[in-house]
Protein backbone atom coordinates (compact mmCIF):
# COMPACT_ATOMS: atom_id res chain seq x y z
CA UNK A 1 10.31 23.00 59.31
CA UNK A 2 7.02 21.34 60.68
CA UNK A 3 4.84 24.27 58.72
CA UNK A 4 6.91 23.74 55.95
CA UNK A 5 6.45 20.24 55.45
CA UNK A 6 2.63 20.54 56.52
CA UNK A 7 2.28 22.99 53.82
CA UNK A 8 3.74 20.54 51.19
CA UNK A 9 1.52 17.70 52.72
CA UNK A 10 -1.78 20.49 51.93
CA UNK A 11 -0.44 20.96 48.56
CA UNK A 12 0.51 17.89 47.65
CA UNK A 13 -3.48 16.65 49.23
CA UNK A 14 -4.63 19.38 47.09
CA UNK A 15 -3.23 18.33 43.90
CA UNK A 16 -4.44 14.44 43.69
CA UNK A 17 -8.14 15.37 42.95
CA UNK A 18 -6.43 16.54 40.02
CA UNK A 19 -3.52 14.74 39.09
CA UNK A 20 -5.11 11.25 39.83
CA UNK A 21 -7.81 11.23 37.45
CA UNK A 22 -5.97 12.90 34.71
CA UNK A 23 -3.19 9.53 35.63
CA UNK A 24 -5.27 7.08 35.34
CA UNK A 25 -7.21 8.53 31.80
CA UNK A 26 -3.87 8.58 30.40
CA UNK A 27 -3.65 5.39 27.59
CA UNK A 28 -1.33 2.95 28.37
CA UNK A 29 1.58 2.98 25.61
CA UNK A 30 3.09 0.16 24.98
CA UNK A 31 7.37 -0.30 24.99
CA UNK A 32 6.96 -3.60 23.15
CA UNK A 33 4.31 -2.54 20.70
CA UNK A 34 5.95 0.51 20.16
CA UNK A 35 9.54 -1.06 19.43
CA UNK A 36 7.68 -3.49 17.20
CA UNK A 37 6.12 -0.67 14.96
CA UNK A 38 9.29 1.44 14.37
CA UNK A 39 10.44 -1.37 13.08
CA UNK A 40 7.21 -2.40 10.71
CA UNK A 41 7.67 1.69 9.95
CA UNK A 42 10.91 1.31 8.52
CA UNK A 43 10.50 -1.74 6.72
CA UNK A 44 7.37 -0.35 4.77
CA UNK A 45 9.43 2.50 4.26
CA UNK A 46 12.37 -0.08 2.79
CA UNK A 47 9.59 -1.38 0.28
CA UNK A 48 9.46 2.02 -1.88
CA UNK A 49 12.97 3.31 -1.18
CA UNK A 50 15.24 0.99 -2.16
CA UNK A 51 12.83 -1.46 -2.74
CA UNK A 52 10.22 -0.60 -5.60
CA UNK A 53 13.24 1.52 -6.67
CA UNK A 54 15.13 -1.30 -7.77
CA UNK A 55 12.06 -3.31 -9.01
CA UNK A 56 10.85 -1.07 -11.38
CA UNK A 57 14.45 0.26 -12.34
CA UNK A 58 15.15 -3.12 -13.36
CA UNK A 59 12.57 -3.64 -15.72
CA UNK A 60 12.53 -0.34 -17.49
CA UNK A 61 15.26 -0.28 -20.47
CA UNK A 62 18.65 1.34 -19.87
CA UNK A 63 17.86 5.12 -20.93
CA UNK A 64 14.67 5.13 -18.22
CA UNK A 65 16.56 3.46 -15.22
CA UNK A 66 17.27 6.98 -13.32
CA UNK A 67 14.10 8.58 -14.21
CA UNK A 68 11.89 5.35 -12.87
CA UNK A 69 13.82 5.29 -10.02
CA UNK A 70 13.70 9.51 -9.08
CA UNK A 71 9.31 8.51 -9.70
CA UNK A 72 10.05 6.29 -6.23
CA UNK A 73 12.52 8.74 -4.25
CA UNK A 74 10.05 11.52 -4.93
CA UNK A 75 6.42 10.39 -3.85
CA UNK A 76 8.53 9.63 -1.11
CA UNK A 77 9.46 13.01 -0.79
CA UNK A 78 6.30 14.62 -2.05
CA UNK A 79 3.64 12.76 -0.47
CA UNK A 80 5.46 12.37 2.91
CA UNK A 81 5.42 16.40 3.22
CA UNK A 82 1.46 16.04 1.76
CA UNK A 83 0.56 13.56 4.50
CA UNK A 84 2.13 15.59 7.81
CA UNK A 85 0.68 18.84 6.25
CA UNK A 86 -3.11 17.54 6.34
CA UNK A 87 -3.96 14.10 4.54
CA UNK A 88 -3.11 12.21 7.55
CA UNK A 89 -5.97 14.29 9.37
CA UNK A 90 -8.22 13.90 6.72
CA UNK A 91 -7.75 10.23 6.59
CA UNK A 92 -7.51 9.15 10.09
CA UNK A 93 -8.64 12.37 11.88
CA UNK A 94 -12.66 13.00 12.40
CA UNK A 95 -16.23 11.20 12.28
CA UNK A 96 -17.16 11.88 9.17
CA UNK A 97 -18.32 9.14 6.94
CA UNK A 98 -17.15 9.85 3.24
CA UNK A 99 -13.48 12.16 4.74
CA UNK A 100 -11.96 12.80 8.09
CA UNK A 101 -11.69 16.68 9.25
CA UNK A 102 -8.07 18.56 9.62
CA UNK A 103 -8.17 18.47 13.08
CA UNK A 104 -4.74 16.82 13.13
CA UNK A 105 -3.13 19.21 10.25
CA UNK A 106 0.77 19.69 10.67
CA UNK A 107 -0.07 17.10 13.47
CA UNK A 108 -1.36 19.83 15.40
CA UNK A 109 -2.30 18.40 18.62
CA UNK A 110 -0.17 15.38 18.86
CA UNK A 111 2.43 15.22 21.76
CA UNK A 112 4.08 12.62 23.67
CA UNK A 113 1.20 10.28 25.18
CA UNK A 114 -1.16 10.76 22.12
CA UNK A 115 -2.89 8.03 20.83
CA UNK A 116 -5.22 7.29 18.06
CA UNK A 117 -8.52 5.78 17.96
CA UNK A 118 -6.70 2.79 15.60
CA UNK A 119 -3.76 1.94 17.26
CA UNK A 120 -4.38 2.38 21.06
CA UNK A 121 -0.67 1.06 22.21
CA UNK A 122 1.51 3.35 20.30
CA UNK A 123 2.31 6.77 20.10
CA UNK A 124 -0.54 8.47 17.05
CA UNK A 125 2.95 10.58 16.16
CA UNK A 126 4.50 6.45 15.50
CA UNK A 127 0.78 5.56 13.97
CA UNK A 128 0.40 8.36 11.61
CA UNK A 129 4.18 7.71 10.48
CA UNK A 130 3.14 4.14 9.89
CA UNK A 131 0.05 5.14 7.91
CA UNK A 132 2.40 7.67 5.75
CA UNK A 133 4.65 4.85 4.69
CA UNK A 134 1.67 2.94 2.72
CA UNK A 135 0.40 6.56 1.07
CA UNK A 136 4.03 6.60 -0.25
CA UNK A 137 4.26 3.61 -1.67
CA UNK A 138 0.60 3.71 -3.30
CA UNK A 139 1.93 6.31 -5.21
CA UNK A 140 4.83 5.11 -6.12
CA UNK A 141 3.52 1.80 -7.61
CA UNK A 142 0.87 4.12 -9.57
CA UNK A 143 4.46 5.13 -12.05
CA UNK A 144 5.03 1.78 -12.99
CA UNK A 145 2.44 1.90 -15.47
CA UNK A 146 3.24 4.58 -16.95
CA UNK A 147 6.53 3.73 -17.26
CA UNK A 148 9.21 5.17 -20.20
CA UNK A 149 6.75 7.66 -21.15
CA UNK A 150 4.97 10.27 -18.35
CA UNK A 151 6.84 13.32 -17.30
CA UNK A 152 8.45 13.84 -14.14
CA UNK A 153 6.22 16.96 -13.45
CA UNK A 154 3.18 15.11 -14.02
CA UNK A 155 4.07 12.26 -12.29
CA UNK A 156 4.42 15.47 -9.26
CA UNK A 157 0.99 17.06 -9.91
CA UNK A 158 -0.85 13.59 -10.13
CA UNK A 159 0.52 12.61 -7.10
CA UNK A 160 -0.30 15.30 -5.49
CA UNK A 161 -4.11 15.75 -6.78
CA UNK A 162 -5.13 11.65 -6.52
CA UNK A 163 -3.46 11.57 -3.05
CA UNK A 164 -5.83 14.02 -1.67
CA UNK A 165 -8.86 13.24 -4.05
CA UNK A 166 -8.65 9.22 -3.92
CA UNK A 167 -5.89 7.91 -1.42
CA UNK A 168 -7.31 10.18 1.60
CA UNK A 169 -10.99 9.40 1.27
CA UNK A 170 -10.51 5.46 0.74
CA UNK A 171 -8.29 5.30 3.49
CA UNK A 172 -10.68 7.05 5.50
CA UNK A 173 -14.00 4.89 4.44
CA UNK A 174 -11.70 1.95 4.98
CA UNK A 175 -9.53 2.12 8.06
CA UNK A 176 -10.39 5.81 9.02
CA UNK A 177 -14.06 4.90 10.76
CA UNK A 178 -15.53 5.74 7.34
CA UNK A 179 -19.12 4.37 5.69
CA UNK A 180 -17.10 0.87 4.87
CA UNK A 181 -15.76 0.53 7.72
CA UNK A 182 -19.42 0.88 9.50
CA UNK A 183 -20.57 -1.45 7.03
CA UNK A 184 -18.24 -3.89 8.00
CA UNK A 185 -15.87 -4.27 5.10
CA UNK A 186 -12.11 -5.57 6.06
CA UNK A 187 -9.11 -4.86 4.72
CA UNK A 188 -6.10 -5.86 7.10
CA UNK A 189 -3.35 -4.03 4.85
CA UNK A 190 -4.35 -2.79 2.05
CA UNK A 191 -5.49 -4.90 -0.28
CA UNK A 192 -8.64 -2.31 -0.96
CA UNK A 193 -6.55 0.63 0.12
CA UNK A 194 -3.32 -0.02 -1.72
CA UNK A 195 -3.41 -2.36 -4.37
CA UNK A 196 -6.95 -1.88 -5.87
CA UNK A 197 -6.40 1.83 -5.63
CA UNK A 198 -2.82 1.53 -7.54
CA UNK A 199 -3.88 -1.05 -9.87
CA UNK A 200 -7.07 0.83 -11.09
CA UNK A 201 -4.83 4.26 -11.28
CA UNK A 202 -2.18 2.49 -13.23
CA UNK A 203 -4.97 1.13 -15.86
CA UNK A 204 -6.74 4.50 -16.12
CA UNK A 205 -3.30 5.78 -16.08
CA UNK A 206 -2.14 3.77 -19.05
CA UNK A 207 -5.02 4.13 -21.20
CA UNK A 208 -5.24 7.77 -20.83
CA UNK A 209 -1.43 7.99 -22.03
CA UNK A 210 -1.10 5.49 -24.51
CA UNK A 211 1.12 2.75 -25.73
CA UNK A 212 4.86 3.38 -25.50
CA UNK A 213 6.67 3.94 -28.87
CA UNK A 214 7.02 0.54 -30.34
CA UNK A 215 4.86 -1.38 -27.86
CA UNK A 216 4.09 -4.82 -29.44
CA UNK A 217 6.77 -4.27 -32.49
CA UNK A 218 10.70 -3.03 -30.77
CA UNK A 219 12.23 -4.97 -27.96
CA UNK A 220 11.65 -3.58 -24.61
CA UNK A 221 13.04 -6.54 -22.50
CA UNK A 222 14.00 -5.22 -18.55
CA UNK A 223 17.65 -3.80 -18.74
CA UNK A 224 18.84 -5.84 -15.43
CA UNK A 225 16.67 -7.93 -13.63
CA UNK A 226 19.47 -8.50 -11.04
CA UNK A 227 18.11 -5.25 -9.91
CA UNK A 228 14.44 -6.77 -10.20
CA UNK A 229 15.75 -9.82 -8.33
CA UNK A 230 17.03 -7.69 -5.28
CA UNK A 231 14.20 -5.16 -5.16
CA UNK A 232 11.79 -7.77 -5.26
CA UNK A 233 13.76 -9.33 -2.05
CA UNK A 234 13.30 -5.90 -0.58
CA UNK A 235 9.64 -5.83 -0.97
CA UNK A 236 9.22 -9.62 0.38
CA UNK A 237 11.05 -8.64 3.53
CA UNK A 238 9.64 -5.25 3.74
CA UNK A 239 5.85 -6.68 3.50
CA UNK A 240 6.67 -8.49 6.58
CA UNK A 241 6.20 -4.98 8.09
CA UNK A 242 3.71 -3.92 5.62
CA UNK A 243 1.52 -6.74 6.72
CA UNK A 244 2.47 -8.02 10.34
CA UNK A 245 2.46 -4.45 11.58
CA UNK A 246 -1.09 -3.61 10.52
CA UNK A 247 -1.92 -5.71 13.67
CA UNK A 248 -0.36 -2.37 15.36
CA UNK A 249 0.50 -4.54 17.91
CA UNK A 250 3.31 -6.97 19.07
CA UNK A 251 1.57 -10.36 19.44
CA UNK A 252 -0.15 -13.66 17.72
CA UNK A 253 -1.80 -12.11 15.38
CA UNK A 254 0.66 -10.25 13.80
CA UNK A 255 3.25 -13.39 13.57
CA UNK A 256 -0.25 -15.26 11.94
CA UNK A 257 -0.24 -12.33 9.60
CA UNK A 258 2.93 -12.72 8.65
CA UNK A 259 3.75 -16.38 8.48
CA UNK A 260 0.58 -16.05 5.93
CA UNK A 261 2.19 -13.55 3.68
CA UNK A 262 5.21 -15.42 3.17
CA UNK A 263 3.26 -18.79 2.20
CA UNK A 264 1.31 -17.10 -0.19
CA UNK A 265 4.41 -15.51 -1.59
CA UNK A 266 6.00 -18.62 -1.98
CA UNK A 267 2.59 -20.20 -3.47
CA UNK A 268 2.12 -17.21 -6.42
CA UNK A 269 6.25 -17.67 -7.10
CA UNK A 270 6.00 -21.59 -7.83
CA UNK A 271 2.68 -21.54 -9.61
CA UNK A 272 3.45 -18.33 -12.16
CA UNK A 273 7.21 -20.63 -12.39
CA UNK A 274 5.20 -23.74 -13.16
CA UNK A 275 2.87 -22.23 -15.91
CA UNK A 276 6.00 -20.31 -17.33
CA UNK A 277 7.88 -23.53 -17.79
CA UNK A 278 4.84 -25.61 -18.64
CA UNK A 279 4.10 -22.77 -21.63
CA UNK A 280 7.70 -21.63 -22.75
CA UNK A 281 9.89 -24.49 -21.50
CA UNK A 282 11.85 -22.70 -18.99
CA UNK A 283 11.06 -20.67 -15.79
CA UNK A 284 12.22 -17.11 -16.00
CA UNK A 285 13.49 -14.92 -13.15
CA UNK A 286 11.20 -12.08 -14.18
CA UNK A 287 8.43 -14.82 -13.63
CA UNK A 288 9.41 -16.14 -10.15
CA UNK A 289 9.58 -12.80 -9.08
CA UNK A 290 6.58 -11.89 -10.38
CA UNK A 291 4.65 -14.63 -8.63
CA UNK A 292 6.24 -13.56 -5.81
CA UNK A 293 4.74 -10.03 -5.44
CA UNK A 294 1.45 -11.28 -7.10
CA UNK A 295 1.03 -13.56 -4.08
CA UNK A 296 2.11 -10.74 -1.27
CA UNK A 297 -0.18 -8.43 -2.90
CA UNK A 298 -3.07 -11.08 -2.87
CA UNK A 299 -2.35 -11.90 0.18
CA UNK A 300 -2.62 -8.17 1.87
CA UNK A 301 -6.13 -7.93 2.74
CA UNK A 302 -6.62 -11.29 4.08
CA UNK A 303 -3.63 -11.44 6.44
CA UNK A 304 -4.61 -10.82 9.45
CA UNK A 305 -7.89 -12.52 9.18
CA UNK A 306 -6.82 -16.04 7.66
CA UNK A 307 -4.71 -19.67 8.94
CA UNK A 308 -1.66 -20.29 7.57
CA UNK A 309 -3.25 -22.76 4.85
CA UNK A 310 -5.32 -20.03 3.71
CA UNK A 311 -2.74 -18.53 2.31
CA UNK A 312 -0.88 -21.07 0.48
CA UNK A 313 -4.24 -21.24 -1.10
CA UNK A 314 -4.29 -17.35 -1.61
CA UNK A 315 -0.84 -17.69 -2.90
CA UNK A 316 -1.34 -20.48 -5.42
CA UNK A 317 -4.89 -18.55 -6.89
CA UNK A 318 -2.68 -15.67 -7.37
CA UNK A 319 -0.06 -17.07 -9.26
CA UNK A 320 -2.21 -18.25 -11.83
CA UNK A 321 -4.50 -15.23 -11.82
CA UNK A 322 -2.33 -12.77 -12.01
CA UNK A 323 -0.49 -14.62 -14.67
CA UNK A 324 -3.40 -14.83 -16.91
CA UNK A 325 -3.85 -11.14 -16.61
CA UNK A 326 -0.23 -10.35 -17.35
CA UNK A 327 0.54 -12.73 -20.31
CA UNK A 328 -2.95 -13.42 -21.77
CA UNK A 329 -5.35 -10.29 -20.73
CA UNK A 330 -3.18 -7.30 -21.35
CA UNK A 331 -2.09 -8.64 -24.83
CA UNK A 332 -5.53 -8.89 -25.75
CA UNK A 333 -7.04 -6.17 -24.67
CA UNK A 334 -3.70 -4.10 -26.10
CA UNK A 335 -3.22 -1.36 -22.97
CA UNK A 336 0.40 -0.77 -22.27
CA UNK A 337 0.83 -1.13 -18.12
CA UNK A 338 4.09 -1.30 -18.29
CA UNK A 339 5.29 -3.10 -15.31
CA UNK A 340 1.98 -4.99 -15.09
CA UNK A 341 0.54 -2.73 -12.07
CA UNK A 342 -3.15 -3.68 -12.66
CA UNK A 343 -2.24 -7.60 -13.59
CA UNK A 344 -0.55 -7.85 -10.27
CA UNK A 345 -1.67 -5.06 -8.02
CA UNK A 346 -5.17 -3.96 -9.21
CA UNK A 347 -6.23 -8.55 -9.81
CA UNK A 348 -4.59 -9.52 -6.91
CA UNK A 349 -6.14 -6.79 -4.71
CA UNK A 350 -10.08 -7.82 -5.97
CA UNK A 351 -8.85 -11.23 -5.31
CA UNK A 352 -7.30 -11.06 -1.66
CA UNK A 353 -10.42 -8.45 -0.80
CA UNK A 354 -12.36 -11.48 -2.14
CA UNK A 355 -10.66 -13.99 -0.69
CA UNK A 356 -10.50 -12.34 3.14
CA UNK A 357 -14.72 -12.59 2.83
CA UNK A 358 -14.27 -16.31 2.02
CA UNK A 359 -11.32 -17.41 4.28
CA UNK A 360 -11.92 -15.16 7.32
CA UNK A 361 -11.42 -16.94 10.67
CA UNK A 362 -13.11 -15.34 13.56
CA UNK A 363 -10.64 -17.13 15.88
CA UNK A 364 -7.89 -15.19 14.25
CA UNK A 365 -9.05 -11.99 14.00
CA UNK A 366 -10.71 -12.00 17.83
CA UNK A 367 -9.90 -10.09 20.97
CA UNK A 368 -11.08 -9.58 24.26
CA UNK A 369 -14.10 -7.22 23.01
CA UNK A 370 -14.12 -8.38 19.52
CA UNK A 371 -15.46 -11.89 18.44
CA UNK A 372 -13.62 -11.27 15.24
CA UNK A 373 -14.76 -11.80 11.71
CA UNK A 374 -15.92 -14.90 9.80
CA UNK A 375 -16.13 -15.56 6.07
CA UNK A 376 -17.99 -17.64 3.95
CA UNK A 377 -16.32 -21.47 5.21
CA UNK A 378 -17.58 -20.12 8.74
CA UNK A 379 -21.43 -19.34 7.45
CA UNK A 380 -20.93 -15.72 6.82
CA UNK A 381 -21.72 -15.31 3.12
CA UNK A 382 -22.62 -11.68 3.96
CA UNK A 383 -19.20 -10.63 4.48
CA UNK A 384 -17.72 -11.50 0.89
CA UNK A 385 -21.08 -9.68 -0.37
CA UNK A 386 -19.78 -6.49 2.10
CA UNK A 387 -15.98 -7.13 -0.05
CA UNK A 388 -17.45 -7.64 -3.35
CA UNK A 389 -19.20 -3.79 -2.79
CA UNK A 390 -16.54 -2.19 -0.93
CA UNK A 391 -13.81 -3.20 -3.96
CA UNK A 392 -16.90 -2.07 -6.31
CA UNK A 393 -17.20 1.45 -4.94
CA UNK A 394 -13.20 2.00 -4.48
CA UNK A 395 -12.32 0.82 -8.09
CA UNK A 396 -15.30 3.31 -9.37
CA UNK A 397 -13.97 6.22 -6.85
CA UNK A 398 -10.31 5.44 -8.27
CA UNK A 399 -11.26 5.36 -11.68
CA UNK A 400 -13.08 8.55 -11.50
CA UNK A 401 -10.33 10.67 -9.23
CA UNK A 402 -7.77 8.75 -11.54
CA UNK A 403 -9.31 10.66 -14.34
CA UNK A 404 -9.54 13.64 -12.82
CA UNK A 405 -6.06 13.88 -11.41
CA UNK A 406 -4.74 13.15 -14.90
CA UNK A 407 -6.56 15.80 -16.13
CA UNK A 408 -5.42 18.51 -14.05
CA UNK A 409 -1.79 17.18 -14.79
CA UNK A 410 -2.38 17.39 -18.19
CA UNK A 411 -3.14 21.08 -17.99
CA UNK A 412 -0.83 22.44 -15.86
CA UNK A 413 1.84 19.95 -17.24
CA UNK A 414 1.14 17.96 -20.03
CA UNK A 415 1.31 14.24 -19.37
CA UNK A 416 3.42 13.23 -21.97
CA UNK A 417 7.35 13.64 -22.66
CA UNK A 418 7.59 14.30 -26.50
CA UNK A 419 8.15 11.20 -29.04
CA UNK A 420 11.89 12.93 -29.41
CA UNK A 421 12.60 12.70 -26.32
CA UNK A 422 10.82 9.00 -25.23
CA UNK A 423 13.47 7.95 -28.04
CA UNK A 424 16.33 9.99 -26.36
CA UNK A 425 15.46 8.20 -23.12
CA UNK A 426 13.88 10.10 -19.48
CA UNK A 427 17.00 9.95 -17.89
CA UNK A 428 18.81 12.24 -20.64
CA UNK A 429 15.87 14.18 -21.60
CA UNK A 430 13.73 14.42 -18.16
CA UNK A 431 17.11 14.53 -15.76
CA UNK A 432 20.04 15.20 -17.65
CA UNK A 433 21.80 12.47 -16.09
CA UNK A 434 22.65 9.01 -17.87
CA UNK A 435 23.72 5.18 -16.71
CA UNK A 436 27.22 4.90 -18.33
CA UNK A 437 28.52 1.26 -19.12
């Protein structure tokens, strides 16, 4: 027994040289950070399905409902496959400075202590699930302004195509350790990323397709905005994850992220209200919740960087912004974005990108080896120079891989349904499936 528990002693001696290094380099996961992004997962998640769902369903007329809402279920789908297959690896994965590498394909090398680079506290397997939520719904908000009128296979190819030629790469230069990133451009959640990538898509989008049939002349008021109403609700909650969790941690500066984002969308809701009532003598539903997301979206990139104050101010620039765009703007100008996805997504992410260079508070932003980052009402005028070029370079890239992705969904597809069946409706003609009541 005495030889037997000397040899275990030898073996065990033998194995610490070993084990105890390999210990002590593992990274220390966090349970609270963790349990705080499953939850920030699932709520970006809410934001496209139900969430943008029911936004956009409500504002389409009756005979598009199903088909505007199948455009949300299947980027979902689509892009979530797209992502775990190899954009997540070339966004996040690799050093280099215009695209990551696919070193992390099918998630090939992530196991059960893995951690990213980004998010040092969580699981990558959690981060990169995280990450896939906001290339899902960056798609998804691209439909809305092609709305009534793009086929369903299309809307497929696009996705696929811009997703790898303009979602990946900007992601990468942005949060991926990529050439803006270096530079020192910031973009908390997305505002760059997200909403200047969707809003620029939608406008190249809409312009490349064309008006709908009897834009300007037929009525093509929202068939329910109670659905409007309760997707929008959806989002708001939803963007508490969307914006809090991009701290990827459980702490001050994620409740200072998100106590932000709901100012601001409180701001954009009572100013576009105001100027709706002030200009047509009563405030609309459609407009409140419009504000609303014009003020989260404006909001996005400045989130984690900002004070509370900052964005009520955010917020109430928004509003009126973003309404000018939608009912002044697009009228003149004559391009058919539907659901307004460059007045509201494509202005109010230049503005919040903007606005984070102006507002920035180093306070909130620092850490324990970070002094954070400063905008201009600290002395830094350099840094809303560095956001005025990075929102430059991504609108250009968008535009361009916008174009491009079109294009190759054009020839494989065609873009367009046929003017029989826009009249029949997308749902009939697209799905064979109809709302009946």
């Amino acid at each position: 027994m005495s030889s037997f528990l000397r040899g275990r002693g030898l073996l065990t001696l033998a194995l610490l040289p070993v084990s105890a290094p390999a210990l002590a380099a593992q990274p220390a996961i966090s349970a609270a950070d963790t349990g705080f992004m499953i939850v920030a997962t699932a709520l970006v998640l809410m934001m496209t399905i139900p969430g943008l769902a029911l936004f956009y369903a409500g504002m389409v007329r009756k005979k598009n409902v199903l088909a505007t809402m199948a455009q949300s279920f299947a980027a979902t789908a689509l892009v979530s496959l797209l992502w775990f297959a190899c954009a997540y690896s070339l966004a996040f994965h690799g050093e280099g400075a215009w695209i990551g590498d696919f070193g992390r394909s099918f998630f090939a090398g992530v196991a059960l202590e893995t951690v990213s680079p980004f998010a040092k506290t969580i699981p990558e397997m959690l981060f990169a699930t995280y990450q896939m939520t906001f290339a899902v719904i960056t798609c998804a908000l691209v439909a809305g302004a092609v709305a009534d009128r793009m086929k369903f296979s299309a809307f497929l190819i696009f996705s696929t195509v811009w997703l790898f030629v303009v979602y990946a790469p900007t992601a990468h230069w942005v949060w991926g350790g990529g050439f803006l990133a270096s530079w020192g451009v910031i973009d908390f959640a997305g505002g760059i990323v997200v909403h200047i990538n969707a809003g620029v898509a939608g406008l190249v989008a809409a312009l490349v397709l064309g008006q709908r049939q009897g834009y300007g002349r037929d009525n093509l008021a929202p068939f329910d905005l109670t659905l409007a109403a309760i997707g929008t609700g959806l989002l708001w909650v939803g963007w508490f994850g969307f914006n809090g969790g991009s701290a990827l941690s459980a702490g001050s500066r994620a409740i200072f992220a998100i106590v932000a984002t709901h100012l601001a969308a409180c701001a954009g809701a009572v100013v576009w209200s105001a100027l709706e009532w002030i200009e047509r003598g009563k405030p609309s539903v459609l407009g409140i919740v419009s504000g609303a997301i014009s003020g989260l979206g404006t909001i996005t990139p400045a989130s984690g960087y900002v004070l509370p104050w900052h964005g009520v101010l955010i917020g109430l620039i928004a509003g009126a912004v973003c309404y000018f765009f939608c009912t002044r703007v697009k009228i003149w100008l004559r391009y058919d974005d539907s659901l307004d996805v460059f007045g509201v997504h494509g202005v109010g992410g230049v503005l919040g990108t903007l606005m984070a260079g102006v507002f920035a508070t180093a306070a909130v932003s620092a850490s324990a080896t970070d002094p954070g980052v400063s905008g201009l009402l600290e002395g830094a005028s350099r840094q809303l120079g560095l956001q005025a070029l990075g929102v430059a370079i991504v609108a250009v890239w968008c535009a361009a891989g916008t174009w491009v992705a079109l294009k190759v969904a054009g020839f494989l597809s065609g873009l367009r349904v046929t003017r029989d069946d826009e009249r029949l409706g997308l749902d009939l003609a697209l799905h064979g499936e109809a709302i009946h009541q």
